[in-house]
C-alpha atoms as a PDB file:
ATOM      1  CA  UNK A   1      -6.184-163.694  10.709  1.00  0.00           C
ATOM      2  CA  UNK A   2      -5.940-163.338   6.981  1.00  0.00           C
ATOM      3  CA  UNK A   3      -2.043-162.763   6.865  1.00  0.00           C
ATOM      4  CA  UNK A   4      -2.172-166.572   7.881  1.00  0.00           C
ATOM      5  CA  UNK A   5      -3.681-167.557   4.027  1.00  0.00           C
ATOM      6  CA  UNK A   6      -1.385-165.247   2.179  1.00  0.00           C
ATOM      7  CA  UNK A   7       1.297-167.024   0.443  1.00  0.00           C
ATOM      8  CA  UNK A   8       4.578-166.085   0.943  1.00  0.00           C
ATOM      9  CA  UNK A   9       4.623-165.290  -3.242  1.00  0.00           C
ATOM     10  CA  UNK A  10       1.408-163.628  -3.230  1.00  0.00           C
ATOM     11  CA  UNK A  11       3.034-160.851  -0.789  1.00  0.00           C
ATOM     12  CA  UNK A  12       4.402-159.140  -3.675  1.00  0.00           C
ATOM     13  CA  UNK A  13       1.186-158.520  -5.320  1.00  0.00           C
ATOM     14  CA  UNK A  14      -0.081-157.627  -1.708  1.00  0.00           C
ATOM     15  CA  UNK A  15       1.779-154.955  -1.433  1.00  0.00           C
ATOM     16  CA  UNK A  16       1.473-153.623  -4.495  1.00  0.00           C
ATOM     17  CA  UNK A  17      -2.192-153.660  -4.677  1.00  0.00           C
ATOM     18  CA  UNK A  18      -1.913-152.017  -1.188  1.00  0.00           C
ATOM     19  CA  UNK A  19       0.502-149.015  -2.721  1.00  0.00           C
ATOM     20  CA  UNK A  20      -2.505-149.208  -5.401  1.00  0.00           C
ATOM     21  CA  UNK A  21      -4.793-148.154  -2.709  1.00  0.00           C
ATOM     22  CA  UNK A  22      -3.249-145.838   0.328  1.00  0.00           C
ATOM     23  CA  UNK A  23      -0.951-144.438  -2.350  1.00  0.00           C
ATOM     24  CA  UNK A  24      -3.825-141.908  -3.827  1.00  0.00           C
ATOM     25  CA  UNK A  25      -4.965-141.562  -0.208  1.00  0.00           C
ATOM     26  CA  UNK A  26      -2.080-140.677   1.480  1.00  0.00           C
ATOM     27  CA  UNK A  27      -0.283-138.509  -0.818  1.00  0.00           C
ATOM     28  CA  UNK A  28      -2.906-135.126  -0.344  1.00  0.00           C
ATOM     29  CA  UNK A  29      -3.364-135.847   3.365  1.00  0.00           C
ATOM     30  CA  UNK A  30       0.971-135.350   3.290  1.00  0.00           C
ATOM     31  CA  UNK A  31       0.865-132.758   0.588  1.00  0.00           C
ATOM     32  CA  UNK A  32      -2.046-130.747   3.389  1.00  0.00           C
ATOM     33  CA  UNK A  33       0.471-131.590   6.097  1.00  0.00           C
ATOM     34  CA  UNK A  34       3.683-130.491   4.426  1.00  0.00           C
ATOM     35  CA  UNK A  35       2.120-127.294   2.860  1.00  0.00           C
ATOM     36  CA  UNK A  36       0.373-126.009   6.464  1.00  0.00           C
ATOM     37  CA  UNK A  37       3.632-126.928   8.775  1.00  0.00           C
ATOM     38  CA  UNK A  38       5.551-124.898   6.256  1.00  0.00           C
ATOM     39  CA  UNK A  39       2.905-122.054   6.241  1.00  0.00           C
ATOM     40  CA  UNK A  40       3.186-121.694   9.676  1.00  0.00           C
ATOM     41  CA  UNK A  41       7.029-121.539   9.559  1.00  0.00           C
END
Protein backbone atom coordinates (compact mmCIF):
# COMPACT_ATOMS: atom_id res chain seq x y z
CA UNK A 1 0.00 0.00 0.00
CA UNK A 2 2.94 2.30 0.37
CA UNK A 3 4.06 2.17 -3.41
CA UNK A 4 0.71 4.24 -3.73
CA UNK A 5 2.54 7.51 -1.71
CA UNK A 6 5.81 7.21 -3.51
CA UNK A 7 6.28 9.84 -6.02
CA UNK A 8 7.10 8.99 -9.26
CA UNK A 9 10.64 11.27 -8.59
CA UNK A 10 11.23 9.88 -5.30
CA UNK A 11 11.65 6.28 -7.08
CA UNK A 12 15.10 7.08 -7.85
CA UNK A 13 16.17 7.58 -4.38
CA UNK A 14 13.99 4.39 -3.63
CA UNK A 15 15.92 2.36 -5.30
CA UNK A 16 18.96 3.46 -4.42
CA UNK A 17 18.47 3.42 -0.79
CA UNK A 18 17.14 -0.14 -1.48
CA UNK A 19 20.68 -1.15 -3.40
CA UNK A 20 21.97 0.66 -0.04
CA UNK A 21 20.39 -2.07 1.88
CA UNK A 22 20.05 -5.75 0.06
CA UNK A 23 23.30 -4.82 -1.69
CA UNK A 24 25.60 -5.80 1.56
CA UNK A 25 23.07 -8.59 2.15
CA UNK A 26 22.94 -10.23 -0.89
CA UNK A 27 26.35 -10.15 -2.14
CA UNK A 28 27.89 -13.07 0.62
CA UNK A 29 24.68 -15.11 0.44
CA UNK A 30 25.78 -15.19 -3.78
CA UNK A 31 29.46 -15.23 -3.06
CA UNK A 32 28.35 -18.77 -0.48
CA UNK A 33 26.26 -19.87 -3.45
CA UNK A 34 28.73 -19.36 -6.27
CA UNK A 35 31.77 -20.70 -4.25
CA UNK A 36 29.79 -24.19 -2.99
CA UNK A 37 28.05 -24.93 -6.63
CA UNK A 38 31.54 -24.58 -7.98
CA UNK A 39 33.06 -26.78 -5.16
CA UNK A 40 30.90 -29.38 -5.94
CA UNK A 41 31.72 -29.20 -9.70
Amino acid sequence: MAFKYIQKKDWNLYLLFLLCIITPVLAPLYFLCYKSATHVV
